[in-house]
N, C-alpha and C. Protein backbone atom coordinates (compact mmCIF):
# COMPACT_ATOMS: atom_id res chain seq x y z
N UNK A 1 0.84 -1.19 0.00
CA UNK A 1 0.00 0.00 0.00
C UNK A 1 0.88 1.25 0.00
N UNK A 2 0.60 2.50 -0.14
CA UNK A 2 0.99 3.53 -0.67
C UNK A 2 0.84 3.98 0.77
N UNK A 3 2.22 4.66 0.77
CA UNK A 3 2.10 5.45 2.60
C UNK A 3 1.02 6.58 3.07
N UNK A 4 0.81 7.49 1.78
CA UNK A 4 0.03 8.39 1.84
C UNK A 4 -1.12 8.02 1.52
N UNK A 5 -1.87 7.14 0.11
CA UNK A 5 -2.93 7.25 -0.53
C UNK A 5 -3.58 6.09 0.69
N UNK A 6 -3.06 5.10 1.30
CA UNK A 6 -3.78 4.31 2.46
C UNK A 6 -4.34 5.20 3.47
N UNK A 7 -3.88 6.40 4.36
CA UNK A 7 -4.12 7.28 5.52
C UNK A 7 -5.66 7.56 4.66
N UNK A 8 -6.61 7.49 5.61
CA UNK A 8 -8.41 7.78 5.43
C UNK A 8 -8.28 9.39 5.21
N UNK A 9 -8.90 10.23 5.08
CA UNK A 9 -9.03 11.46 5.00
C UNK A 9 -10.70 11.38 5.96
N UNK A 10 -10.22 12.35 7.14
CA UNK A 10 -11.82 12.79 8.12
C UNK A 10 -12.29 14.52 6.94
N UNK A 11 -13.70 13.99 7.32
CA UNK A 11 -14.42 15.35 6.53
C UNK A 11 -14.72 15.40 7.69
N UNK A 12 -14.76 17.00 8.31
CA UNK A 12 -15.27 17.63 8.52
C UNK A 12 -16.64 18.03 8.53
N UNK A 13 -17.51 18.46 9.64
CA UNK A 13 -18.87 18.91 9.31
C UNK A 13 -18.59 20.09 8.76
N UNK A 14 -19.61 20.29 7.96
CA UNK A 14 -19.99 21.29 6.82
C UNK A 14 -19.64 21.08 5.16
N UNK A 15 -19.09 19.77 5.48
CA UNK A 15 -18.64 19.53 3.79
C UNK A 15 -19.16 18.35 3.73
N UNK A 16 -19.67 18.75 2.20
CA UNK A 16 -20.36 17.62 1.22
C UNK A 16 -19.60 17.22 0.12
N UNK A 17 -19.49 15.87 -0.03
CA UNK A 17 -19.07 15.19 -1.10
C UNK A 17 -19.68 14.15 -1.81
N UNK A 18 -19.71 14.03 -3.53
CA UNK A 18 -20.14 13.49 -3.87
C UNK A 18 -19.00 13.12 -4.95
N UNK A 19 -19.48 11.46 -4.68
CA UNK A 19 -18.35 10.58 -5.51
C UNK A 19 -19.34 10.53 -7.04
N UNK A 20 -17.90 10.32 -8.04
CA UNK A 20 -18.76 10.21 -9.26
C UNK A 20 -18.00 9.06 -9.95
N UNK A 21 -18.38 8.97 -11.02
CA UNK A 21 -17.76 7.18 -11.72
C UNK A 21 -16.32 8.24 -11.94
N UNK A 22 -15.75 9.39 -12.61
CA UNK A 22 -14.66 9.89 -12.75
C UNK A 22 -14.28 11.01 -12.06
N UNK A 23 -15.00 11.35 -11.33
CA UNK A 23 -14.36 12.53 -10.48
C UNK A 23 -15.70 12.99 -8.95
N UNK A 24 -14.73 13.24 -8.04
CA UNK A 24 -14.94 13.32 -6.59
C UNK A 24 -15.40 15.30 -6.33
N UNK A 25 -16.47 15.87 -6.33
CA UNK A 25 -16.68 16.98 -5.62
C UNK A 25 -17.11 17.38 -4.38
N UNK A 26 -16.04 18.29 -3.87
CA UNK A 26 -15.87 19.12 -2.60
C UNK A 26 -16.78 20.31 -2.48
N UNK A 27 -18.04 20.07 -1.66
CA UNK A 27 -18.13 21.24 -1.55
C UNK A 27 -18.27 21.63 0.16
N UNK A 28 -17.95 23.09 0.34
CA UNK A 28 -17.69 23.56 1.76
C UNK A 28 -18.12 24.54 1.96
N UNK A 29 -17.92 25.57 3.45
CA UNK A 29 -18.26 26.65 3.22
C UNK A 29 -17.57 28.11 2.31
N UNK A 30 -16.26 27.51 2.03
CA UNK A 30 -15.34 28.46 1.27
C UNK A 30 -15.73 28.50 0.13
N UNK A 31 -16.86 27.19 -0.69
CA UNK A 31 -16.83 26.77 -2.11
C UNK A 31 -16.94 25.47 -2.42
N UNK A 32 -16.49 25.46 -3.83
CA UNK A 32 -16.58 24.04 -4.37
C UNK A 32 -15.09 23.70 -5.18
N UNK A 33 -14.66 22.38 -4.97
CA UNK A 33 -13.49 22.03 -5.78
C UNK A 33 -13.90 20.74 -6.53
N UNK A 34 -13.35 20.88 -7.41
CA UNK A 34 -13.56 19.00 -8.24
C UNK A 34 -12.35 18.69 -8.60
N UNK A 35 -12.03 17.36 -8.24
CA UNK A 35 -11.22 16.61 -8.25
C UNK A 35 -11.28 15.49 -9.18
N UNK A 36 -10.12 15.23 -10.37
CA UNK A 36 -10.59 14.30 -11.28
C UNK A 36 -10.10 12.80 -10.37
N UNK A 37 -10.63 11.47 -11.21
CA UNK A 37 -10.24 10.40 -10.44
C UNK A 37 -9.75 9.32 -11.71
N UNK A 38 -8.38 8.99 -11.68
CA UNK A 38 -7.65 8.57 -12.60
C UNK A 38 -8.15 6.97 -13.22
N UNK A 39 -7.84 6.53 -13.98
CA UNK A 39 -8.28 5.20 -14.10
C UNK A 39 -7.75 4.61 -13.52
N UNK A 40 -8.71 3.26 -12.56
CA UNK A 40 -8.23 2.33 -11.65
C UNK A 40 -7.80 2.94 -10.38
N UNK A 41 -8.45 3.99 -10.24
CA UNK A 41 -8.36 4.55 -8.85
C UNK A 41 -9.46 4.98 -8.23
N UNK A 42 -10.27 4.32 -6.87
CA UNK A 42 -11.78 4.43 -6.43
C UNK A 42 -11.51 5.35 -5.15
N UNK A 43 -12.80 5.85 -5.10
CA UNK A 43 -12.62 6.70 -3.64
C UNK A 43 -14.23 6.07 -2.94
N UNK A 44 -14.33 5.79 -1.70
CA UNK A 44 -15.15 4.87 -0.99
C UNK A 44 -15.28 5.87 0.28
N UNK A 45 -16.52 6.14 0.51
CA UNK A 45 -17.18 7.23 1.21
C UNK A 45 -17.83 6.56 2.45
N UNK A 46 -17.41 6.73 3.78
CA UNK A 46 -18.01 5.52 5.01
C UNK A 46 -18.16 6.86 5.85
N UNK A 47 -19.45 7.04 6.15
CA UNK A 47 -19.92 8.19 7.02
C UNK A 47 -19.06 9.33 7.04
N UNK A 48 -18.01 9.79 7.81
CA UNK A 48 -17.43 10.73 7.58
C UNK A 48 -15.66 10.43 7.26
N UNK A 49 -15.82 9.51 6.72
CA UNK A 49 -14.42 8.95 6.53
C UNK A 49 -14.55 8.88 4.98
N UNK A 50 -13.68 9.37 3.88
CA UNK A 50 -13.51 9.28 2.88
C UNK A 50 -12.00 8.75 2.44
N UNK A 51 -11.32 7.30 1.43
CA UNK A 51 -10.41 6.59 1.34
C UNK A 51 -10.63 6.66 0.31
N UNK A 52 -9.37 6.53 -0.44
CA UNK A 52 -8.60 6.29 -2.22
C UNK A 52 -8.50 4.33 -1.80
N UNK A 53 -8.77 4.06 -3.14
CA UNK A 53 -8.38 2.90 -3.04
C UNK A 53 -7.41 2.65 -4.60
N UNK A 54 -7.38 1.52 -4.65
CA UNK A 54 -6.66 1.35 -6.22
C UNK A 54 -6.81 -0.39 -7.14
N UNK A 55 -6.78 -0.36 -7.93
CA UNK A 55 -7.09 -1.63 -8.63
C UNK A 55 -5.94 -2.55 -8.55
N UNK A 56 -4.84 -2.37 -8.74
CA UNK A 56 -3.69 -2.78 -8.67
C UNK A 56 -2.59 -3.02 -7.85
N UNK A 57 -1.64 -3.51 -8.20
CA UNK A 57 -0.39 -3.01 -7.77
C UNK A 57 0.98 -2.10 -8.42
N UNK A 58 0.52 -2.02 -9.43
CA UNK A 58 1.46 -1.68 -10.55
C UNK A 58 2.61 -0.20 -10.12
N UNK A 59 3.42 0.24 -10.53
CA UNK A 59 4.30 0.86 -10.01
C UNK A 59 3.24 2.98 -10.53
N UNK A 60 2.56 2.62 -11.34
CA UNK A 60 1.75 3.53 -11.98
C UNK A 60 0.66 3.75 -11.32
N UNK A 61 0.06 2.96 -10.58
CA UNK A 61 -1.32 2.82 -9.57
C UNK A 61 -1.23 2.91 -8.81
N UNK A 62 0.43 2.65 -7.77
CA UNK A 62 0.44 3.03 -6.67
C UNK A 62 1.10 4.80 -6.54
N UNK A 63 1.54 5.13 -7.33
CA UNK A 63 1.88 6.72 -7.48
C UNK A 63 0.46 7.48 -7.46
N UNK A 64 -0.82 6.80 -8.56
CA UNK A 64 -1.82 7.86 -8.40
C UNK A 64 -2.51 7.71 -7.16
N UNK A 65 -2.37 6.38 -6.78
CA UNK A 65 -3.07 6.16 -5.16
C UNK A 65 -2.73 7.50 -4.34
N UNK A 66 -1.56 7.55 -4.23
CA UNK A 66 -1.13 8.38 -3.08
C UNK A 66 -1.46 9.87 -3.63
N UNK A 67 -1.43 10.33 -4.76
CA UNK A 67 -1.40 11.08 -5.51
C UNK A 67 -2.88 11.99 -5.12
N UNK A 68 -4.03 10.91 -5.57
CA UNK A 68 -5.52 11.53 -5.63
C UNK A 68 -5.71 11.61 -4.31
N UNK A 69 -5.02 11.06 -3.11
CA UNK A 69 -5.15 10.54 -1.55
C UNK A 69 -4.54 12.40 -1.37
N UNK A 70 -3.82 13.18 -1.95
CA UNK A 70 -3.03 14.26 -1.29
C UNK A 70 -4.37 15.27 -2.39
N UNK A 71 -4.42 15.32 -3.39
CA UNK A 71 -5.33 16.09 -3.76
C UNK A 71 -6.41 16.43 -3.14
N UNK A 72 -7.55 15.12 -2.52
CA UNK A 72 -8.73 15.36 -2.24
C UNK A 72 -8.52 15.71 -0.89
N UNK A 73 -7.21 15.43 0.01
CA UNK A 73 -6.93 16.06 0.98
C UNK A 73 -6.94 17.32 1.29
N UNK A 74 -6.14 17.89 0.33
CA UNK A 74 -6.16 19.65 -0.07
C UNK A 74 -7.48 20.43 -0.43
N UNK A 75 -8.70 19.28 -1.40
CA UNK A 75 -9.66 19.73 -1.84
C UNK A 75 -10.60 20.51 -0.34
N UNK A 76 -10.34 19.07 0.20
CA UNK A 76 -11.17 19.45 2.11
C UNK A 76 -10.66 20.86 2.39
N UNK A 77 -9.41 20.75 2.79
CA UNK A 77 -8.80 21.77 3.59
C UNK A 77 -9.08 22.99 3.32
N UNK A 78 -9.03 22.67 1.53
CA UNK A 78 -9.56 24.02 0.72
C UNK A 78 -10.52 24.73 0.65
N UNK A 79 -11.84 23.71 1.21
CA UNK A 79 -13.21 24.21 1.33
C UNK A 79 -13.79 24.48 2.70
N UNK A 80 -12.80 24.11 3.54
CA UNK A 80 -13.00 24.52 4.66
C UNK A 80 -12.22 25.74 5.57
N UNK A 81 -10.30 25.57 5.19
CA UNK A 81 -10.19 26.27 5.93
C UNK A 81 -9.13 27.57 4.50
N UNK A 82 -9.08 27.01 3.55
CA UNK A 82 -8.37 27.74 2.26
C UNK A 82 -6.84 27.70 2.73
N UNK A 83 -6.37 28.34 1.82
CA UNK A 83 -4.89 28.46 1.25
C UNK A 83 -4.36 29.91 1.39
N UNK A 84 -2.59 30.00 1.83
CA UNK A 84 -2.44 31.58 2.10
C UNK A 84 -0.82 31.34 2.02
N UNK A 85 -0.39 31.98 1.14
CA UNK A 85 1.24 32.25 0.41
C UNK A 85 1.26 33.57 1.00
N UNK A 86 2.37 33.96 1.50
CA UNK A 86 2.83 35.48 1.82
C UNK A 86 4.42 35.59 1.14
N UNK A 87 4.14 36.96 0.44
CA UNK A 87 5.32 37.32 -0.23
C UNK A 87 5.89 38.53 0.37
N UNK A 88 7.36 38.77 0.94
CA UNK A 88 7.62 40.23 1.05
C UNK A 88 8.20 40.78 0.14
N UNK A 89 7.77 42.39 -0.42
CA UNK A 89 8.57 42.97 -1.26
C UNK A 89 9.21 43.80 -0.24
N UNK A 90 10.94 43.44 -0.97
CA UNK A 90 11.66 44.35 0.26
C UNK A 90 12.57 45.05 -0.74
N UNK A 91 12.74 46.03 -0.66
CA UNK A 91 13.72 47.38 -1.05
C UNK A 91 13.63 48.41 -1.36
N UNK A 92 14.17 49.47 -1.01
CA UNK A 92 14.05 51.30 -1.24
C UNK A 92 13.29 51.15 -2.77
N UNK A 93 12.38 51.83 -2.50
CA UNK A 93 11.56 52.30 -3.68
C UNK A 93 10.49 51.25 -4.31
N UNK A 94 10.67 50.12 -3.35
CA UNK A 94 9.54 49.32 -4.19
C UNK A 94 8.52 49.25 -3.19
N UNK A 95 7.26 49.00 -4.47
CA UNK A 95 6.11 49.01 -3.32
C UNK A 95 5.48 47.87 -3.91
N UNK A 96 4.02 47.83 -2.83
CA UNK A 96 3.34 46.62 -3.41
C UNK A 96 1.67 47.59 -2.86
N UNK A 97 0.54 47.60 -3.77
CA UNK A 97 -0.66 48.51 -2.76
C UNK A 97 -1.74 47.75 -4.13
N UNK A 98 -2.67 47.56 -4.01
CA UNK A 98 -4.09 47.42 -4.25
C UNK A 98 -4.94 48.73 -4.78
N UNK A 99 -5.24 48.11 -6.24
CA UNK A 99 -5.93 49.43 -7.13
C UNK A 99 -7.30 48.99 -7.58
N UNK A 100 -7.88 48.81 -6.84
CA UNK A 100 -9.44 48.33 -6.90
C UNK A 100 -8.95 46.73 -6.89
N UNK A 101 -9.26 45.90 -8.18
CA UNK A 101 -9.10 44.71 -8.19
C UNK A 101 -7.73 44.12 -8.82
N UNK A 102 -6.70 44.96 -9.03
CA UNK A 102 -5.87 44.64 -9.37
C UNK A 102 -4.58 45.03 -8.24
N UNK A 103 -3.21 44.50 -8.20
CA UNK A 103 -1.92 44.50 -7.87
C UNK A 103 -1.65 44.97 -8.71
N UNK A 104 -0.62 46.52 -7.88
CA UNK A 104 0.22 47.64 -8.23
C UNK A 104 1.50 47.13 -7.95
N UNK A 105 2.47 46.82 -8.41
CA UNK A 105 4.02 46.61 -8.52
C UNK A 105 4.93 47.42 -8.67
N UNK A 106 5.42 48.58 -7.75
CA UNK A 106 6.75 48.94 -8.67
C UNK A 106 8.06 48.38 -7.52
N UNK A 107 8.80 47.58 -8.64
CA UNK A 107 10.26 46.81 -8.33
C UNK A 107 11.12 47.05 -9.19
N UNK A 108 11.07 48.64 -9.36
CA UNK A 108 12.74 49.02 -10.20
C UNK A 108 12.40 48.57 -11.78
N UNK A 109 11.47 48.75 -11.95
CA UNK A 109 11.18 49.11 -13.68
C UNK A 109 10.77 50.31 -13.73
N UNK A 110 10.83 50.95 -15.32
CA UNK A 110 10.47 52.01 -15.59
C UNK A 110 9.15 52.41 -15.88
N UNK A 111 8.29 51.12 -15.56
CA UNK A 111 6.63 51.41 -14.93
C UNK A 111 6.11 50.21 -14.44
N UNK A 112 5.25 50.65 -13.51
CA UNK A 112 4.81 49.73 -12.38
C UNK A 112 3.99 48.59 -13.41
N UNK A 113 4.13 47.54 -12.60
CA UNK A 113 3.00 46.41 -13.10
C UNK A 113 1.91 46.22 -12.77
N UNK A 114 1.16 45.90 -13.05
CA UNK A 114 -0.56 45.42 -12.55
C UNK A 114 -0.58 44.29 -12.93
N UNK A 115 -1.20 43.64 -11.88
CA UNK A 115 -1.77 42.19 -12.03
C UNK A 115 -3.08 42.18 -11.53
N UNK A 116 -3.82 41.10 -12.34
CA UNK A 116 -5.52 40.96 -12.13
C UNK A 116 -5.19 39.21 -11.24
N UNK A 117 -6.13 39.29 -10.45
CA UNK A 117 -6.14 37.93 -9.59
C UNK A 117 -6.82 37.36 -10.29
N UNK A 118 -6.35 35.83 -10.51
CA UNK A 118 -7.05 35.16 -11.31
C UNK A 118 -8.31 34.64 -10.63
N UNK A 119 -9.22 33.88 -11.63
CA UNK A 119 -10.34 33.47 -11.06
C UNK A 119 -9.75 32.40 -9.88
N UNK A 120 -10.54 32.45 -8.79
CA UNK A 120 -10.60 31.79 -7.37
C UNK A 120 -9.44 32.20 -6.53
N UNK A 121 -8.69 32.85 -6.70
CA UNK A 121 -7.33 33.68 -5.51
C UNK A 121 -7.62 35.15 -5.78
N UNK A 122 -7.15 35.71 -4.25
CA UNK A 122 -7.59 37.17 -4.50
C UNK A 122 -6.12 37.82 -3.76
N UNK A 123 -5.85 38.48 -3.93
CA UNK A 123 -4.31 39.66 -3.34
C UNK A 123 -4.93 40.51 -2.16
N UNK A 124 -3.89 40.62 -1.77
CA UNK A 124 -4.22 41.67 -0.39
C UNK A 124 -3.19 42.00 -0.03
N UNK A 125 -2.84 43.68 0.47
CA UNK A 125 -1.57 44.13 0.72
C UNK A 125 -1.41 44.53 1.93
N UNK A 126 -0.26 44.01 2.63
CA UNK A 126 -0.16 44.26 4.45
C UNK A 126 1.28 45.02 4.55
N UNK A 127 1.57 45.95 5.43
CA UNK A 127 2.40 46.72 5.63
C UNK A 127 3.22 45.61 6.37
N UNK A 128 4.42 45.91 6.90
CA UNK A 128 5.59 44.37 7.41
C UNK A 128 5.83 45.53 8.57
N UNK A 129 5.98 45.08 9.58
CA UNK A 129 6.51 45.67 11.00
C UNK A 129 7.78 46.33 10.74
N UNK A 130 8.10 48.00 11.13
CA UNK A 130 9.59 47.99 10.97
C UNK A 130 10.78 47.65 11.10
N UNK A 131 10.83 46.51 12.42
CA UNK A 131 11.59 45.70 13.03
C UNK A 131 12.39 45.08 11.65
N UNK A 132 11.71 44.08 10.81
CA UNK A 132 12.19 43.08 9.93
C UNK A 132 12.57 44.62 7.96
N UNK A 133 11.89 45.17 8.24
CA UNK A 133 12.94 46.24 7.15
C UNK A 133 11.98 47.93 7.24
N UNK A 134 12.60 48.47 6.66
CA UNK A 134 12.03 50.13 6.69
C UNK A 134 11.44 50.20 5.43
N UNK A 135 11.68 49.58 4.65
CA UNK A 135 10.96 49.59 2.99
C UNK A 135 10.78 47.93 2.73
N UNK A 136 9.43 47.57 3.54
CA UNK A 136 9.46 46.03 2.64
C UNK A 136 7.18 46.01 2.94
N UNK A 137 6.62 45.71 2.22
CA UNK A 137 5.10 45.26 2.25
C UNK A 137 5.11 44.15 2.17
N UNK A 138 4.10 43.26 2.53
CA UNK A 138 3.81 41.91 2.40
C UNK A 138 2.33 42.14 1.47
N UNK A 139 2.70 41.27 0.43
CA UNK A 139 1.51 40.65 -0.79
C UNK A 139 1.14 39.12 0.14
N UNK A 140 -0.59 38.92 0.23
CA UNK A 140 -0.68 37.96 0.47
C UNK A 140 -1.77 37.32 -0.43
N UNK A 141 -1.32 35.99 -1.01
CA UNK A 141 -2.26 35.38 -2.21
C UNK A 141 -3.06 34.59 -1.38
N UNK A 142 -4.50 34.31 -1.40
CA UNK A 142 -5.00 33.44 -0.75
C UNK A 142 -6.37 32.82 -1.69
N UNK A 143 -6.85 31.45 -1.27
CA UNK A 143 -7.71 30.95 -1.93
C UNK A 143 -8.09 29.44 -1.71
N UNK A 144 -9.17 29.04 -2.49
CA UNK A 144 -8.98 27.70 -2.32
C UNK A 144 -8.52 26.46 -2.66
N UNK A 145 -8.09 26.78 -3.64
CA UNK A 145 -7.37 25.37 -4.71
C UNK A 145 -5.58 25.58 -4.34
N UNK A 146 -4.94 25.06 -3.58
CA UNK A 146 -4.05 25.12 -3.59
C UNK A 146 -2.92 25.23 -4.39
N UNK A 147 -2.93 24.84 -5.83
CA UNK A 147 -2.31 24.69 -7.11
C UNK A 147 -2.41 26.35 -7.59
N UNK A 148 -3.56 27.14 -7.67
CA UNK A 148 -3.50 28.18 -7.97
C UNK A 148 -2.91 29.00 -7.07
N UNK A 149 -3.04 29.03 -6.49
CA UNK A 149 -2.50 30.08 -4.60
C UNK A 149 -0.83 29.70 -4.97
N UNK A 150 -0.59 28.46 -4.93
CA UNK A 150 1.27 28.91 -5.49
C UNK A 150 1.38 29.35 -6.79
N UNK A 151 0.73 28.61 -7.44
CA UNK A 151 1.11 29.40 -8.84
C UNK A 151 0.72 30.89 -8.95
N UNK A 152 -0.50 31.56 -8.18
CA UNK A 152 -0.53 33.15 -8.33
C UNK A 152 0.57 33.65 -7.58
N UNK A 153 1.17 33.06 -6.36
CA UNK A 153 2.49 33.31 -5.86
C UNK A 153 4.21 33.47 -6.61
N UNK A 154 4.03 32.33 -7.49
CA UNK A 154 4.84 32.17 -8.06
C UNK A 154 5.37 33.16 -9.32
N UNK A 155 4.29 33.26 -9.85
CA UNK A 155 3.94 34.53 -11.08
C UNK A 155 4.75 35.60 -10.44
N UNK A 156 3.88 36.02 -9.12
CA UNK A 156 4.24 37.54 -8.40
C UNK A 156 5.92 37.47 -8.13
N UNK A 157 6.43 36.61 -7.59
CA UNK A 157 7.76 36.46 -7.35
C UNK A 157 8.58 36.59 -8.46
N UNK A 158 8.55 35.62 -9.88
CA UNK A 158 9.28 35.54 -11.09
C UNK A 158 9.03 37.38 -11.49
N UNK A 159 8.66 38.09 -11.21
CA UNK A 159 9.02 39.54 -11.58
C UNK A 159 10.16 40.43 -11.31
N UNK A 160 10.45 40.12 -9.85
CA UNK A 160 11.92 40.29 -9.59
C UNK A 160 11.98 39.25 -8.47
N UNK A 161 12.78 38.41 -8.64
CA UNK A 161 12.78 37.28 -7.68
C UNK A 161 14.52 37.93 -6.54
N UNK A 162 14.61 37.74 -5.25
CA UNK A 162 15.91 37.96 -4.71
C UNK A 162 17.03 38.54 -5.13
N UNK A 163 17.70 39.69 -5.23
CA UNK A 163 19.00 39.65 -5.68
C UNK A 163 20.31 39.38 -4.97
N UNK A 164 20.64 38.69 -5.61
CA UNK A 164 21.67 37.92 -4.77
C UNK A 164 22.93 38.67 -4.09
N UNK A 165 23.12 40.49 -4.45
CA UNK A 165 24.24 41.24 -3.78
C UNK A 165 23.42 41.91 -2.62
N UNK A 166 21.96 42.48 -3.22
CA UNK A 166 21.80 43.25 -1.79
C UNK A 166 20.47 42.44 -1.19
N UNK A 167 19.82 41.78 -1.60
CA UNK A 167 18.96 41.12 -1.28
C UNK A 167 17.32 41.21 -1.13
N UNK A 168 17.71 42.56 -2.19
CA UNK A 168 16.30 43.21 -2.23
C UNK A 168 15.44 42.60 -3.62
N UNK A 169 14.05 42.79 -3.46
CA UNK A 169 13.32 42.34 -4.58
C UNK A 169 12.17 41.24 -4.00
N UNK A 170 11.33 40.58 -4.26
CA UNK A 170 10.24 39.67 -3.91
C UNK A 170 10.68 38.12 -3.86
N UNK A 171 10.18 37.73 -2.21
CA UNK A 171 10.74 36.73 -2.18
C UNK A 171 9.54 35.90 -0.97
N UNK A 172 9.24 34.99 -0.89
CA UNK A 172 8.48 34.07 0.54
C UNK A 172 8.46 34.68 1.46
N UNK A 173 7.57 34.87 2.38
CA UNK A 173 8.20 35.09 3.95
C UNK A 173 8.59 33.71 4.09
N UNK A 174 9.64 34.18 4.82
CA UNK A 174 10.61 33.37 5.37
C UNK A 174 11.61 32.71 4.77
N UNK A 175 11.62 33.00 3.77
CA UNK A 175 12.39 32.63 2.25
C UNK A 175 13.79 32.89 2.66
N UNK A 176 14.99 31.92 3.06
CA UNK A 176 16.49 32.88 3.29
C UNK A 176 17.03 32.96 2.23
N UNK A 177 17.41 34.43 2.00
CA UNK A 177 18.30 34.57 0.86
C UNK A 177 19.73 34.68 1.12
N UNK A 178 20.57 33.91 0.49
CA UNK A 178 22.16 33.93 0.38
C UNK A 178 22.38 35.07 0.04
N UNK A 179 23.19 36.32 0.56
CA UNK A 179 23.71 37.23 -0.42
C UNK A 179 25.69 36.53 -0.70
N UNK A 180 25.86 37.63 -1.88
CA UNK A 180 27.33 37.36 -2.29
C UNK A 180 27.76 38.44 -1.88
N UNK A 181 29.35 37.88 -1.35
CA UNK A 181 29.84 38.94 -1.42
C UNK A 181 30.47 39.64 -2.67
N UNK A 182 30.56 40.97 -2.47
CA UNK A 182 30.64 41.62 -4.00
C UNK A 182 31.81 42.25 -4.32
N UNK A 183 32.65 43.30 -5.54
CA UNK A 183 33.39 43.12 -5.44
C UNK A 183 34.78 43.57 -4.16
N UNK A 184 35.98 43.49 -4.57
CA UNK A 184 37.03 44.47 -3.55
C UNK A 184 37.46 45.30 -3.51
N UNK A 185 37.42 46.19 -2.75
CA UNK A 185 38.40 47.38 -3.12
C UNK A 185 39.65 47.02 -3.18
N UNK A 186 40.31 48.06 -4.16
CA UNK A 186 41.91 47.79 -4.14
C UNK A 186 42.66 48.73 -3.78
């Protein structure tokens, strides 16, 4: 058996699920997620206990076992308690602020960026305590599908990701960045 796709998944009150011949839907109070269900892979619904099972043993059946076992896991979590990436932008002159429904960016280009939140994640901009820097905001992506919430994270970061001399630019909280040292005087 598969270490992960064997562990039962508990639902929670307030979520409904309904199994289908190819795919499993979540719904909660955050929403709804659907989850596809691979061939030769069953999900078996016992009061509030929901389990992946699998047809096989094959080296291919036991990967999606565990596989659809971590998805519909996330699907729960997602409809109940959601998903939340925090990014800090840190350095003199950059900002991060909210323009109705879009993310305002400026990180040292010669004009700011806007980003629209995609469907099901939404942005939100939090000031960072002065303690941890004097010029840094926190972007926070949040939502329910976990796959989107990093990937709208991920997007925001690949714009200026860390620089590796002074260490400024968009990066995780809690993200450590290596700096280099740079060059010598002579």
């Amino acid at each position: 058996m598969s270490r992960v796709g064997k562990n039962p998944i508990e639902i929670p009150s307030g979520v409904k699920i309904n199994v289908e011949k190819s795919r499993v839907v979540v719904q909660g109070p955050k929403g709804s997620l659907e989850t596809p269900l691979p061939k030769g892979i069953g999900v078996e619904l016992e009061e509030k206990i929901l389990k992946a099972t699998r047809s096989n043993d094959g080296k291919a059946q036991r990967s999606l076992h565990g596989l659809t076992r971590a998805l519909l896991a996330n699907a729960v979590t997602g409809v109940t308690e959601g998903f939340r990436k925090e990014l800090d932008v840190i350095g003199i002159g950059y900002k991060a602020e909210m323009r109705g429904k879009y993310l305002n960016l400026s990180v040292g280009f010669s004009h700011p960026i806007e980003m629209a939140a995609p469907q099901g994640i939404e942005f939100k901009v939090e000031r960072l305590p002065r303690a941890v820097s004097n010029y840094a905001a926190t972007v926070v992506v949040q939502g329910i599908d976990k796959g989107q919430v990093g990937q709208g994270a991920a997007d925001i970061r690949r714009l200026r990701p860390p620089d590796p001399y002074k260490g400024k630019g968009i990066r995780y909280a809690g993200e450590p960045v290596r700096t280099k040292v740079g060059k010598k005087g002579a």
